[in-house]
PDB file of N, CA and C in Angstrom:
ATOM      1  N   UNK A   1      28.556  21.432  -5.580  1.00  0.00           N
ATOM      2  CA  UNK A   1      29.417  21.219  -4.429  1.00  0.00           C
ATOM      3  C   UNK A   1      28.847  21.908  -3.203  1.00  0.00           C
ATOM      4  N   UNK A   2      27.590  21.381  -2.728  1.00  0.00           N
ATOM      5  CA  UNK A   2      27.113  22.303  -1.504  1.00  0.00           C
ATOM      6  C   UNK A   2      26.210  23.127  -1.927  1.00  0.00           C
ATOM      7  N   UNK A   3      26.291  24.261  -2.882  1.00  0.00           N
ATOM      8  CA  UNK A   3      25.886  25.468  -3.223  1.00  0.00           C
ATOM      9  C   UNK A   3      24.683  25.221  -4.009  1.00  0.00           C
ATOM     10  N   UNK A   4      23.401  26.000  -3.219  1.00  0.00           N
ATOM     11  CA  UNK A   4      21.734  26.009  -3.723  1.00  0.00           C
ATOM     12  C   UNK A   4      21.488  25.511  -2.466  1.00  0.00           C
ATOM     13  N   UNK A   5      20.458  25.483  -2.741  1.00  0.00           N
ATOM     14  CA  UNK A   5      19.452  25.220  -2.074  1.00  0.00           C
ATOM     15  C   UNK A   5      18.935  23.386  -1.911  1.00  0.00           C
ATOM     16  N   UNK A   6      18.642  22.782  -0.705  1.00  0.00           N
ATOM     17  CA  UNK A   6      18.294  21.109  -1.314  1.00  0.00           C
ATOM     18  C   UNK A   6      17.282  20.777  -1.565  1.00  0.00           C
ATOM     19  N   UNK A   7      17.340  19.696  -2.663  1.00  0.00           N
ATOM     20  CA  UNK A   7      16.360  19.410  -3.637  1.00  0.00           C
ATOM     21  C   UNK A   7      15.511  18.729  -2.590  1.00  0.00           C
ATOM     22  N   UNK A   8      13.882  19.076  -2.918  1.00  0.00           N
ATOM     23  CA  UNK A   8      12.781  19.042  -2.133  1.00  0.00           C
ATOM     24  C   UNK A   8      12.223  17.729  -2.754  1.00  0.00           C
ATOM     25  N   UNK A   9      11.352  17.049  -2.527  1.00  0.00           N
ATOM     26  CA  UNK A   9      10.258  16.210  -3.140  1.00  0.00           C
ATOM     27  C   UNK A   9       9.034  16.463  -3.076  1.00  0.00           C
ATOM     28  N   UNK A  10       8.520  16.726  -4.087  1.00  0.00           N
ATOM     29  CA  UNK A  10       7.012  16.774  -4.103  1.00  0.00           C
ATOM     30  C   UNK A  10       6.278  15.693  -4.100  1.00  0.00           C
ATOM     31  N   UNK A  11       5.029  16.022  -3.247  1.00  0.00           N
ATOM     32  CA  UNK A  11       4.222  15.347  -2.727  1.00  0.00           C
ATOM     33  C   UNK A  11       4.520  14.190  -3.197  1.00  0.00           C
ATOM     34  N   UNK A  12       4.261  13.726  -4.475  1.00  0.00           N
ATOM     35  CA  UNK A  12       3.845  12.329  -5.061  1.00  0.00           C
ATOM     36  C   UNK A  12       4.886  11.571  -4.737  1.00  0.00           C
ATOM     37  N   UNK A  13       6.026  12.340  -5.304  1.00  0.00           N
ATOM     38  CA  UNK A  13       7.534  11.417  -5.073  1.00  0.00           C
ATOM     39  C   UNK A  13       7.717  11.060  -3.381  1.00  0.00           C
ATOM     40  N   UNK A  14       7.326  12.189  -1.775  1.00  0.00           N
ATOM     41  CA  UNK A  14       7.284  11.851  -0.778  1.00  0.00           C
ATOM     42  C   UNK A  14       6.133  10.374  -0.702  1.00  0.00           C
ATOM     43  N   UNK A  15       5.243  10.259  -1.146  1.00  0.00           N
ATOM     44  CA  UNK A  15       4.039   9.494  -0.924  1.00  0.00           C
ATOM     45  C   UNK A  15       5.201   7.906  -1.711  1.00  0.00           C
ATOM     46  N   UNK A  16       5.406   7.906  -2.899  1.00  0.00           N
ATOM     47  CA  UNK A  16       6.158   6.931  -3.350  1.00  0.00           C
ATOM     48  C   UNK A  16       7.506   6.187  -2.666  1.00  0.00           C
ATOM     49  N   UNK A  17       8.141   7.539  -1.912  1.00  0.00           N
ATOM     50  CA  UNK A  17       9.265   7.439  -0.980  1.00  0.00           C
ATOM     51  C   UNK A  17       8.765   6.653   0.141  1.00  0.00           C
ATOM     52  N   UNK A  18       7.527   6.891   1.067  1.00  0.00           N
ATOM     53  CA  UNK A  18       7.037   6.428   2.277  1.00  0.00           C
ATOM     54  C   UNK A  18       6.761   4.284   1.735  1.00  0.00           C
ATOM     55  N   UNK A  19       5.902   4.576   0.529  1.00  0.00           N
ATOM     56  CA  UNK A  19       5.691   3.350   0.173  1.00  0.00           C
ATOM     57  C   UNK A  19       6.352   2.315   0.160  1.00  0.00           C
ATOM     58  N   UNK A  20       7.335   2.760  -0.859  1.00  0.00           N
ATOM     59  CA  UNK A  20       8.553   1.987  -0.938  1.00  0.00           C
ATOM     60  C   UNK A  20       9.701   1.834   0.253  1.00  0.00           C
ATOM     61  N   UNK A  21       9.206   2.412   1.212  1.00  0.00           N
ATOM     62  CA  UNK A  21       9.995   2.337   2.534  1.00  0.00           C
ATOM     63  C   UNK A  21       9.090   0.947   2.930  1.00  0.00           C
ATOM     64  N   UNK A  22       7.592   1.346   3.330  1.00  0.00           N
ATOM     65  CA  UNK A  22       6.796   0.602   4.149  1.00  0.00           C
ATOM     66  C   UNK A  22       6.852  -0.650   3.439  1.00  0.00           C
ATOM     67  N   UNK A  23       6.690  -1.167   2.036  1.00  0.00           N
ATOM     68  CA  UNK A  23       6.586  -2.186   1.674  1.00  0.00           C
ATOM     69  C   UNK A  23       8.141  -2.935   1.443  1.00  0.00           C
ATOM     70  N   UNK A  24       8.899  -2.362   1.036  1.00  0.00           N
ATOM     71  CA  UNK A  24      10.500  -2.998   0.838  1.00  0.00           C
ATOM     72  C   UNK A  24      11.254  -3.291   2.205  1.00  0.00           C
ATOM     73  N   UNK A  25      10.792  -1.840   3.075  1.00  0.00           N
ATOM     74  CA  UNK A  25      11.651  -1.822   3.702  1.00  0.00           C
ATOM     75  C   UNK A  25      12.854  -1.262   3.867  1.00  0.00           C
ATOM     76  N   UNK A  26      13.383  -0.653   2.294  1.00  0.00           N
ATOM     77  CA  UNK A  26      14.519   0.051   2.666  1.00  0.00           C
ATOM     78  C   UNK A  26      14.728   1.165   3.290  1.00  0.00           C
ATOM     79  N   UNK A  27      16.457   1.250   3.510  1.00  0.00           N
ATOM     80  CA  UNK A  27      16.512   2.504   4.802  1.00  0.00           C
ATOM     81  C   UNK A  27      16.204   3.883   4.169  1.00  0.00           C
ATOM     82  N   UNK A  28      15.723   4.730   4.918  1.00  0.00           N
ATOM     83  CA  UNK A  28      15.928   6.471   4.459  1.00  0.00           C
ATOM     84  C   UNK A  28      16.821   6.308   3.890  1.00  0.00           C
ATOM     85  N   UNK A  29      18.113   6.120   4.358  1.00  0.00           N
ATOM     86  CA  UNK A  29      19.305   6.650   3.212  1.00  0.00           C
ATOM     87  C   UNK A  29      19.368   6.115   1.938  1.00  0.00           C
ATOM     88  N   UNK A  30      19.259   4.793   1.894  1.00  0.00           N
ATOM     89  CA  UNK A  30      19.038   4.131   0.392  1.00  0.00           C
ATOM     90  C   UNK A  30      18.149   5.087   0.008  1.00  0.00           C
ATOM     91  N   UNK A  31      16.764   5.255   0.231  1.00  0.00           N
ATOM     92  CA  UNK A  31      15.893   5.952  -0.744  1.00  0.00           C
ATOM     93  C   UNK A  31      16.635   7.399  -0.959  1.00  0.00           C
ATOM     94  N   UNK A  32      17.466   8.282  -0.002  1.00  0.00           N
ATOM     95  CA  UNK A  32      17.723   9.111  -0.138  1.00  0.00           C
ATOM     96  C   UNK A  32      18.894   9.029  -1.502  1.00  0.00           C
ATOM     97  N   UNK A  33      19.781   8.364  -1.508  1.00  0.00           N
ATOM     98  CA  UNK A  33      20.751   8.285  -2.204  1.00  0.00           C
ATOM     99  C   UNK A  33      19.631   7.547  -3.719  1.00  0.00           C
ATOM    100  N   UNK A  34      19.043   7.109  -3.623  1.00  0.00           N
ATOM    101  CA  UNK A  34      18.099   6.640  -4.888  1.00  0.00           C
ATOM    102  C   UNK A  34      17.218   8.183  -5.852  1.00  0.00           C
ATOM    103  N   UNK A  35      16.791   8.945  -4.719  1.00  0.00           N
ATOM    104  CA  UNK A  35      16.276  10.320  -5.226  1.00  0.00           C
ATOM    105  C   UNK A  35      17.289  11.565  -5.124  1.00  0.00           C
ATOM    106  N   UNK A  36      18.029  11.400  -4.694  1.00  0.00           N
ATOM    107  CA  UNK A  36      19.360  12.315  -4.708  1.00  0.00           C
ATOM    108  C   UNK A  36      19.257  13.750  -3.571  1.00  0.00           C
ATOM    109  N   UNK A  37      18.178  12.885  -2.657  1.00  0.00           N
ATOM    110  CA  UNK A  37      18.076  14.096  -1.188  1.00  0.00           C
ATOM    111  C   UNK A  37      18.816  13.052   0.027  1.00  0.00           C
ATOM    112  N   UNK A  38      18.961  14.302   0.418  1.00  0.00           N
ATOM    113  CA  UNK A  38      19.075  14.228   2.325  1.00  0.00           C
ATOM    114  C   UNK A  38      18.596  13.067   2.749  1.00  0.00           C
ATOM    115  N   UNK A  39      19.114  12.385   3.495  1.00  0.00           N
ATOM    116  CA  UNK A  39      18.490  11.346   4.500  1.00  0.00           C
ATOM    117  C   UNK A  39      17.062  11.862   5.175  1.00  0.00           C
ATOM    118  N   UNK A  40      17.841  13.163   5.464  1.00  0.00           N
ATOM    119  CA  UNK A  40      16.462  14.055   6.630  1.00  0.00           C
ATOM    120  C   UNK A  40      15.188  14.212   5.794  1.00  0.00           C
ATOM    121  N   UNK A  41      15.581  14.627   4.554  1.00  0.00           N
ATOM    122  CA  UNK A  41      14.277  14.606   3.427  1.00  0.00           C
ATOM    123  C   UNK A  41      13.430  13.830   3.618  1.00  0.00           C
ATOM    124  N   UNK A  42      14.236  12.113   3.495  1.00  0.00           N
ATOM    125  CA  UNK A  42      13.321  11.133   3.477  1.00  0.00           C
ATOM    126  C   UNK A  42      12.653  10.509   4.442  1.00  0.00           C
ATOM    127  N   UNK A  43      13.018  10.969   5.338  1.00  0.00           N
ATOM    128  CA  UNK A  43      12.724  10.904   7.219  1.00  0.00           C
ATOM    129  C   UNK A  43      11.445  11.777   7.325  1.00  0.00           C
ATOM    130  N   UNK A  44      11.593  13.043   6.652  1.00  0.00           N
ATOM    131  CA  UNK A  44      10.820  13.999   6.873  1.00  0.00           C
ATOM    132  C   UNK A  44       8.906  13.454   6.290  1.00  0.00           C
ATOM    133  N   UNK A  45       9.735  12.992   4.917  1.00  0.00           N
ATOM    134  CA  UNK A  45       8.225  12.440   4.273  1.00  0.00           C
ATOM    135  C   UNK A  45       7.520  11.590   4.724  1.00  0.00           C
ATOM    136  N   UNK A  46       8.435  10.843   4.773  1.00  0.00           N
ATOM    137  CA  UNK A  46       8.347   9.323   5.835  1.00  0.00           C
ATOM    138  C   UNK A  46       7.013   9.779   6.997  1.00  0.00           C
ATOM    139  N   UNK A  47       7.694  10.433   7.848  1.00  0.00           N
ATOM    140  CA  UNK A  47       6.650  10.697   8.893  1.00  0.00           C
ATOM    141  C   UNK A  47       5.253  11.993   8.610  1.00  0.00           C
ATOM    142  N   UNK A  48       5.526  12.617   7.397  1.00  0.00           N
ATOM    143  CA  UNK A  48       4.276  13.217   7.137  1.00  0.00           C
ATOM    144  C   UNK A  48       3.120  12.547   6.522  1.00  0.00           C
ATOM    145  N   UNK A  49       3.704  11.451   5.706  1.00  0.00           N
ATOM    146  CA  UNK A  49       2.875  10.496   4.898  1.00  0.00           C
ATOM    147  C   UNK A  49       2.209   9.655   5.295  1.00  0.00           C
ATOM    148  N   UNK A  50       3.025   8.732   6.429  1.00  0.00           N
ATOM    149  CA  UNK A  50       2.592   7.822   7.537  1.00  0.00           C
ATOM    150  C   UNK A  50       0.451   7.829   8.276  1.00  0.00           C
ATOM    151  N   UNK A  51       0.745   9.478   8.562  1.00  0.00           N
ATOM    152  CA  UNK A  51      -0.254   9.494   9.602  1.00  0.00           C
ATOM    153  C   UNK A  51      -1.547  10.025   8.318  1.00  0.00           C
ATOM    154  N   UNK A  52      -1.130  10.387   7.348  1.00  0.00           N
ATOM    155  CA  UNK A  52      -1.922  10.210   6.234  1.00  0.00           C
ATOM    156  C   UNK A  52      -2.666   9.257   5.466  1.00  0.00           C
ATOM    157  N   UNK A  53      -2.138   7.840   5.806  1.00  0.00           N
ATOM    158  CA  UNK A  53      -2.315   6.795   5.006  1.00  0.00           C
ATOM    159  C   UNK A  53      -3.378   5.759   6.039  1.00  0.00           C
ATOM    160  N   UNK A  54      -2.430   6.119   7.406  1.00  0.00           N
ATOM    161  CA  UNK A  54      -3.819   5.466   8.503  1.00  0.00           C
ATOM    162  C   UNK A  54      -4.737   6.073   8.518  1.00  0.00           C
ATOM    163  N   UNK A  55      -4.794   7.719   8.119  1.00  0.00           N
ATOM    164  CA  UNK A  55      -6.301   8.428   8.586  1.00  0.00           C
ATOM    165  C   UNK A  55      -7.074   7.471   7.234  1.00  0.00           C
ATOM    166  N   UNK A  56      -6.422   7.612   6.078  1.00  0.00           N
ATOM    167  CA  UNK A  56      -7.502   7.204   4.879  1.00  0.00           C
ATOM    168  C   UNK A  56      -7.865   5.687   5.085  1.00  0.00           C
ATOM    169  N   UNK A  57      -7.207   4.736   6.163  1.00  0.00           N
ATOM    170  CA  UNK A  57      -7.733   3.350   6.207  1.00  0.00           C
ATOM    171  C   UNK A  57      -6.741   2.463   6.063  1.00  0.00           C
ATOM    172  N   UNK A  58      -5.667   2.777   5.849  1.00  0.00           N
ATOM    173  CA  UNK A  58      -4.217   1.715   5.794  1.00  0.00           C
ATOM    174  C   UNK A  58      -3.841   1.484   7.064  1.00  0.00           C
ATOM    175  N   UNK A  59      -3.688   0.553   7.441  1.00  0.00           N
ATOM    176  CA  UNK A  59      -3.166   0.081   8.347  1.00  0.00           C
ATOM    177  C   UNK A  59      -1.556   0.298   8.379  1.00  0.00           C
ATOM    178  N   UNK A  60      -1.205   0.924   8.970  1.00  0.00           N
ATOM    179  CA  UNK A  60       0.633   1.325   9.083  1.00  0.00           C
ATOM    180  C   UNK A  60       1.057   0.633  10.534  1.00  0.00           C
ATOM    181  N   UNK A  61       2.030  -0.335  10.399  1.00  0.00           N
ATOM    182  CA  UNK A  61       2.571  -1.257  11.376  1.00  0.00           C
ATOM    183  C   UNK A  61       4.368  -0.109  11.863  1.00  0.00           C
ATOM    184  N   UNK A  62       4.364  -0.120  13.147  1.00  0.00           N
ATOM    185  CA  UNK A  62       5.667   0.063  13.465  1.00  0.00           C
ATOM    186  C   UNK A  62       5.858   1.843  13.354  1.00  0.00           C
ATOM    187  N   UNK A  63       4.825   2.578  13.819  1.00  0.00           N
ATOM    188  CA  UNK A  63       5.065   3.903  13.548  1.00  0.00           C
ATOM    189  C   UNK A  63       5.939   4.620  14.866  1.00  0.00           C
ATOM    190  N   UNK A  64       6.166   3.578  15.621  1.00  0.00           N
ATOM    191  CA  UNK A  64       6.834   4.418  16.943  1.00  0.00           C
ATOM    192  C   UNK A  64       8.505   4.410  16.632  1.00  0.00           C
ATOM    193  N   UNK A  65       8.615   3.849  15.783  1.00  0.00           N
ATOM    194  CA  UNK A  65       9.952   3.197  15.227  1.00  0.00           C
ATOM    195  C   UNK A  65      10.925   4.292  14.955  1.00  0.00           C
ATOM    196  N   UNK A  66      12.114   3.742  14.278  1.00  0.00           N
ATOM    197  CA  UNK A  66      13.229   4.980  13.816  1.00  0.00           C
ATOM    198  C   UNK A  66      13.025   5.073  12.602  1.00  0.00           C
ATOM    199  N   UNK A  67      14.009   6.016  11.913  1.00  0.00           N
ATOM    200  CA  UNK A  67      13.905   6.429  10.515  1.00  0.00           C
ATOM    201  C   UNK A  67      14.566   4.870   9.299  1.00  0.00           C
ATOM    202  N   UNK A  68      14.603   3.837  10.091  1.00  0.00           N
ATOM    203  CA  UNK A  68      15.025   2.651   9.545  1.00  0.00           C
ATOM    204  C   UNK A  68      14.471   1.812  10.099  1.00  0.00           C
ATOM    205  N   UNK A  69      13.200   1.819  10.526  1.00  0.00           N
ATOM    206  CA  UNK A  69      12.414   0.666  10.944  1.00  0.00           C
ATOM    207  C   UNK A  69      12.321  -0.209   9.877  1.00  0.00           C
ATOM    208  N   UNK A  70      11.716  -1.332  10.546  1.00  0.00           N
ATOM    209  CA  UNK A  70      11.060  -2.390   9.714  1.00  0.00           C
ATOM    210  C   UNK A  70       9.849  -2.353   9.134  1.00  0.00           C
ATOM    211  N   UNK A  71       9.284  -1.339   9.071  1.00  0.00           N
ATOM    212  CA  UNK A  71       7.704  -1.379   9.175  1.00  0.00           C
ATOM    213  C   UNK A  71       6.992  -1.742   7.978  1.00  0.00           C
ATOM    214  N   UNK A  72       5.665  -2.582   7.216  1.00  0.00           N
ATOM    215  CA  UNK A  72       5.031  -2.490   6.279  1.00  0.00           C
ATOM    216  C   UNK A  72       3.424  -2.281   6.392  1.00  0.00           C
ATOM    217  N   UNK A  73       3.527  -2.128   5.363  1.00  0.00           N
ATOM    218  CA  UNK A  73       1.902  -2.089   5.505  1.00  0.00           C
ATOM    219  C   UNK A  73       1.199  -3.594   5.100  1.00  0.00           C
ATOM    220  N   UNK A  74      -0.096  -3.425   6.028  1.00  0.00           N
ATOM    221  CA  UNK A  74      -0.988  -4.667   6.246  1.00  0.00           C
ATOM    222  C   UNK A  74      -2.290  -4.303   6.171  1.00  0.00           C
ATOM    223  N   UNK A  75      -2.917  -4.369   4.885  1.00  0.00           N
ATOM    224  CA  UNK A  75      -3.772  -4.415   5.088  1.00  0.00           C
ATOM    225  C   UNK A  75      -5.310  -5.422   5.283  1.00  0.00           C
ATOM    226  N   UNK A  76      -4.942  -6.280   5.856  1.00  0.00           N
ATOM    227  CA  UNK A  76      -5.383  -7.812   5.986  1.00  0.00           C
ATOM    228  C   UNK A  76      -6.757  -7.155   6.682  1.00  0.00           C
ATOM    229  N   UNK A  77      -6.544  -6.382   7.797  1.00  0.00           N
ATOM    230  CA  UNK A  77      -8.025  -6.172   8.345  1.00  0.00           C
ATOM    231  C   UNK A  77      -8.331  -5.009   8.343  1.00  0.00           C
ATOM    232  N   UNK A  78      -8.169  -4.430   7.181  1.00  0.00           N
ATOM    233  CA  UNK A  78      -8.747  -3.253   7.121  1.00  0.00           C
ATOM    234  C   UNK A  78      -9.811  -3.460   6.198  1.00  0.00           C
ATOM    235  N   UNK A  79     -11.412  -2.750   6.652  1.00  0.00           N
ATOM    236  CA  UNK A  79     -12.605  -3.381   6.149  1.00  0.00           C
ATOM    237  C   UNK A  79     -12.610  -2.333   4.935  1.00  0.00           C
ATOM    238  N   UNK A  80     -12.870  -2.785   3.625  1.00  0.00           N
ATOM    239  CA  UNK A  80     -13.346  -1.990   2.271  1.00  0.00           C
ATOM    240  C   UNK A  80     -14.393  -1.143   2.138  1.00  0.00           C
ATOM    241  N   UNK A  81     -14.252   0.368   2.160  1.00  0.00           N
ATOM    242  CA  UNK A  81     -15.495   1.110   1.708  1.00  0.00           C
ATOM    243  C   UNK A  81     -16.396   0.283   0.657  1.00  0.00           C
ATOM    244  N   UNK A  82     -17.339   1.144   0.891  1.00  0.00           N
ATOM    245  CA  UNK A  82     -18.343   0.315  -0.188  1.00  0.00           C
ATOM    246  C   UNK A  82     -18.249   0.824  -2.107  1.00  0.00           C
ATOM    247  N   UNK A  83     -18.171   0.850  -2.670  1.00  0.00           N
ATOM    248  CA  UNK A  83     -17.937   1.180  -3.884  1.00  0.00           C
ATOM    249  C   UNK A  83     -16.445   1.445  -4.168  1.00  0.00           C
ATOM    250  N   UNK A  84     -15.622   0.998  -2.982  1.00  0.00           N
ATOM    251  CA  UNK A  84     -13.846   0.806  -3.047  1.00  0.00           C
ATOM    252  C   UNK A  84     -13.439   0.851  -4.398  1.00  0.00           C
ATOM    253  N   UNK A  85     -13.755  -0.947  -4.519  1.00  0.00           N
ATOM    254  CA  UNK A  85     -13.989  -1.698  -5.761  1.00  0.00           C
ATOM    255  C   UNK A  85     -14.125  -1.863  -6.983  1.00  0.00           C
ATOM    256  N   UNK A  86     -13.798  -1.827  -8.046  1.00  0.00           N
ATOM    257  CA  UNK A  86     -14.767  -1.590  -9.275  1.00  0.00           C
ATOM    258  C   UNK A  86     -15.449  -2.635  -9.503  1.00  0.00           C
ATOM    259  N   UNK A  87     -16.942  -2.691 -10.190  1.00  0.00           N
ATOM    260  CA  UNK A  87     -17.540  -3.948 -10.239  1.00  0.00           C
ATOM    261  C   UNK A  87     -17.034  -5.096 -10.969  1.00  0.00           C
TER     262      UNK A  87
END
């Protein structure tokens, strides 16, 4: 009832949280109420993960957006390292 501390997400689960935002689409709060945090939690990951995923080569659409954007990922023109791939 209130009392502790709120439950955090680690990394993987933030990285899974951002995903499933960018590709579904659903709002922070759905995911929040799906992992049993804060809206702000999932807001929080949301935007730490984001600028992580363009540095490595993902193309992230809609980053100026709110914590309920529309945004997905596209990666249509993003060019493949070389050994990306498996043969």
């Amino acid at each position: 009832m209130g009392a502790g501390p709120k439950q955090r997400l680690v990394f993987v689960d933030r990285l899974l949280v951002t995903l499933v935002h960018l590709r579904l689409g659903l709002p922070h709060a759905a995911l929040a109420q799906l992992y049993g945090v804060d809206r702000s939690t999932v807001s929080a990951a949301v935007r730490e993960v984001r600028p992580l995923l363009a540095a490595r080569g993902f193309a992230v659409r809609g980053t100026a957006g709110g914590p309920d954007d529309d945004a997905g990922l596209d990666a249509a023109d993003v060019p493949l390292r070389a050994g990306a791939l498996p043969d």
